[in-house]
Every structure is written in C-alpha cells, then in structure tokens.
Protein backbone atom coordinates (compact mmCIF):
# COMPACT_ATOMS: atom_id res chain seq x y z
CA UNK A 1 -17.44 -8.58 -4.04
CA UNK A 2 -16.81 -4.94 -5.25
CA UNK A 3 -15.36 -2.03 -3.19
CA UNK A 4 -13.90 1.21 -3.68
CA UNK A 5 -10.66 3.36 -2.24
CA UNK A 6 -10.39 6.76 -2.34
CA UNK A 7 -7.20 8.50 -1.18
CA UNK A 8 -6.24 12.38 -0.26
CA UNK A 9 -3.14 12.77 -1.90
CA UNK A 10 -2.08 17.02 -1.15
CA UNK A 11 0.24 17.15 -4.03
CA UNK A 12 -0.81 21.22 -4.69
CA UNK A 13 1.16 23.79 -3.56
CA UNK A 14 -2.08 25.23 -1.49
CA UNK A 15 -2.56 21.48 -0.01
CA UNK A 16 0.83 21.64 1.18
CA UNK A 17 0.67 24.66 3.25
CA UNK A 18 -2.52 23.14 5.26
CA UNK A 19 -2.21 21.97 8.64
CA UNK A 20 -1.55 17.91 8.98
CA UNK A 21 -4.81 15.88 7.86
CA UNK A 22 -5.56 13.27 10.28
CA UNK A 23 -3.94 9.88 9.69
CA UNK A 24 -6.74 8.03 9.24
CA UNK A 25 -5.76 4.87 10.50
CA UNK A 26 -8.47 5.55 14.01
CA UNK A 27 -7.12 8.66 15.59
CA UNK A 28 -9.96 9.38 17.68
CA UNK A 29 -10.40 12.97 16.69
CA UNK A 30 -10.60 11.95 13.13
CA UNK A 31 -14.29 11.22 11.96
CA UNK A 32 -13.75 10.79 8.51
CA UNK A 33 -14.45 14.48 7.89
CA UNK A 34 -10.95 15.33 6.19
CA UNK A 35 -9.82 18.99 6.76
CA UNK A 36 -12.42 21.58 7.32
CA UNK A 37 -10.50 24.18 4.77
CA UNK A 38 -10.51 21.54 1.81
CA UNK A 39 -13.35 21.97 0.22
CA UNK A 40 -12.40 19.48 -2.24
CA UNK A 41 -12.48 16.90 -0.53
CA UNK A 42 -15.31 17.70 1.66
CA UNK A 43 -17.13 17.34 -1.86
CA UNK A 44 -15.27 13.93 -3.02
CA UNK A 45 -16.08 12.38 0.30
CA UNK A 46 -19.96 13.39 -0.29
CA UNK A 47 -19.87 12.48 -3.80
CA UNK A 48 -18.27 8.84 -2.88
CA UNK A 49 -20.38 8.48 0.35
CA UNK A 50 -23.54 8.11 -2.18
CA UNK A 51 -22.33 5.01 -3.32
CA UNK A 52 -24.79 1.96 -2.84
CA UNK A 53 -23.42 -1.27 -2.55
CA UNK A 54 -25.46 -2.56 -5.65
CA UNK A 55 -23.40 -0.02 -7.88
CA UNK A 56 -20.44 -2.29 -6.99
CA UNK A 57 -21.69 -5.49 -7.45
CA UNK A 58 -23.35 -4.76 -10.65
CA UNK A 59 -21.62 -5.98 -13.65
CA UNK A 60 -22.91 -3.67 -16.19
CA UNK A 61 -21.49 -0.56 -13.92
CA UNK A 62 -17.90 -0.33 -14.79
CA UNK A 63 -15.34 1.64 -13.27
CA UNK A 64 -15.73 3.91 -15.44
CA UNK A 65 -19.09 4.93 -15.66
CA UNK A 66 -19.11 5.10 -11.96
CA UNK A 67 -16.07 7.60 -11.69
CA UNK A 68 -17.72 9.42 -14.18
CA UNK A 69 -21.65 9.45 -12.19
CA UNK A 70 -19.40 10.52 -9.51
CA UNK A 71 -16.96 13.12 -10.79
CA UNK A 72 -17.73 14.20 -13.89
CA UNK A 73 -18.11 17.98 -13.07
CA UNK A 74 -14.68 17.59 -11.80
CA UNK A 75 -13.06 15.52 -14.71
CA UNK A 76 -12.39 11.53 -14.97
CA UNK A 77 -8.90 10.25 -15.94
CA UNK A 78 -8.51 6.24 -16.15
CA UNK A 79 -5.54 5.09 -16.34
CA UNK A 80 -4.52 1.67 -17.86
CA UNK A 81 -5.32 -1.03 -15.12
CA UNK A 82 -1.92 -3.02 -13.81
CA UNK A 83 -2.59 -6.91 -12.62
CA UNK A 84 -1.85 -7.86 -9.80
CA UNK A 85 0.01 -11.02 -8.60
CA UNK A 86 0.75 -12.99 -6.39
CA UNK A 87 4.28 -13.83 -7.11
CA UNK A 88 7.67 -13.64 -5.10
CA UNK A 89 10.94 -11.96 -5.94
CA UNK A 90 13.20 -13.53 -2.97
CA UNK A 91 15.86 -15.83 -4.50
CA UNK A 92 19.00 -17.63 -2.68
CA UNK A 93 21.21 -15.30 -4.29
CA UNK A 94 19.23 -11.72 -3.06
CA UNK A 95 19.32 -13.20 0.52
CA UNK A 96 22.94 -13.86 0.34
CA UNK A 97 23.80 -10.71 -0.97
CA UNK A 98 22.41 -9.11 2.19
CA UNK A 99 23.74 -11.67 4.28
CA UNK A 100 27.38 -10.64 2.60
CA UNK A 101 26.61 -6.91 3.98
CA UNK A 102 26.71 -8.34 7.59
CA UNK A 103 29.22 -8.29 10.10
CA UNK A 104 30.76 -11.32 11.36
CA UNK A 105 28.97 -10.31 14.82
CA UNK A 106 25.58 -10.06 12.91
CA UNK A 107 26.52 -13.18 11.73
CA UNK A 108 26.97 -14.71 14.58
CA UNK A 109 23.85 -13.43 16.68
CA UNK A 110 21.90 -14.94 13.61
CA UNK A 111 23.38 -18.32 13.59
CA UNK A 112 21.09 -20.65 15.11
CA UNK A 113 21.83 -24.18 15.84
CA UNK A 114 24.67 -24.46 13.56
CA UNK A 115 22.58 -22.47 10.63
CA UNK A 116 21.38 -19.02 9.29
CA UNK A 117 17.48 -19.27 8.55
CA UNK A 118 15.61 -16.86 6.84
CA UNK A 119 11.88 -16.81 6.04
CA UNK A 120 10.55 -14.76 3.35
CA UNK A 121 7.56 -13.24 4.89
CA UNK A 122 5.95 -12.69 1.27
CA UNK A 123 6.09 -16.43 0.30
CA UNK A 124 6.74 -18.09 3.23
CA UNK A 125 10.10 -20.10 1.79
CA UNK A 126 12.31 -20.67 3.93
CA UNK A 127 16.60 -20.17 3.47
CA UNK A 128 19.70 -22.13 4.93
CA UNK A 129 22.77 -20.56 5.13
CA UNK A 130 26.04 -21.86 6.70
CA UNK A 131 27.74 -19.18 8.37
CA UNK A 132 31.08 -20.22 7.57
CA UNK A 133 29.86 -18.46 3.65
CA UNK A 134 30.48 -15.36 5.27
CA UNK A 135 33.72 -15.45 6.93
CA UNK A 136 35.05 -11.56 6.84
C-alpha cells in the first residue's frame, strides 16, 4: 500500500490575513479547491493531483525523488523520518494521579458497583480503583 498527505498549514503572515479555508473534513461548499486567492496551493494541489497510484507502490520511487518530481521548482526539505509505534503510556500510577484531582462527588458518581474502572481507550487495559484511595 502507498499513499500520500498533503496539508495547508497558513503559517505566513499573508496566509493569516486570508479569509477561513474550508475545514475539509466534507463541508459541502468545499470541493477540494482550497482558497481561490492562494495561488500556492492551487499549484501544490495540481502538482500532487498528478500522482498515479503506481508512483506509490513502486519501490524504486522513494519519497524523495517523488517530492522532488513534484516540487522541485519550489524547493524539497526531508526531514529525518520518526517511527511510529504502537505502544501505550497509561500506567496505574498516571490514572491515579488524576483520580487524586477529583472531588469526593466525582468520586462518587464514578464508583460503580463498589469500584472505579477505567479503560484506556489507546490500549484497551482496563484499571480498578477502590474509592476509599481517595478519601478527601
């Protein structure tokens, strides 16, 4: 599998003074088109829209020879690539330490059946607490 993402980010001072952009998550004014007074990215979404599907699946076309097919009149910066993984930073102790932040109403509208449970919706573990820890 290969895709690409390509995001408007209007960190210049002239960006900033633009209307809004559409959202892009299905407004249905929004077509795709961007803002008609950017011509920037009018260009980068032509330039990226000429992308065939066999450019991404083909090994011997690296990321970086297709930014630079792409946007080399503009200029190509790649920056060092960070992994990613699929690995959870809840712990007992985290949990708790929010838990200690509650009230002992929040405490008690969470107490259910005797116990506190909370579900870490990254990892999907799942946390006891007694509510008599957190006796304010």
């Amino acid at each position: 599998a290969g895709g690409m993402l390509m995001q408007f980010l209007p960190s210049a001072p002239e960006r900033s003074r633009m209307a809004d952009l559409p959202g892009g998550d299905g407004d249905e004014d929004d077509v795709g088109g961007g803002h008609p007074e950017d011509n920037a990215w009018q260009e980068a979404l032509a330039l990226f829209g000429t992308v065939e599907a066999d450019e991404l699946l083909d090994p011997s076309v690296g990321v970086e020879r297709l930014l630079y097919r792409l946007f080399h009149e503009q200029g190509v910066r790649v920056y060092q690539g960070v992994d990613v993984i699929d690995d959870c930073s809840c712990s007992r102790e985290k949990i708790k330490s929010i838990l200690d932040g509650f009230t002992a109403e929040e405490i008690a509208e969470s107490t259910e059946d005797g116990v506190i449970r909370v579900n870490c919706e990254f990892c999907a573990k799942e946390y006891l607490f007694d509510p008599q820890e957190f006796d304010s």
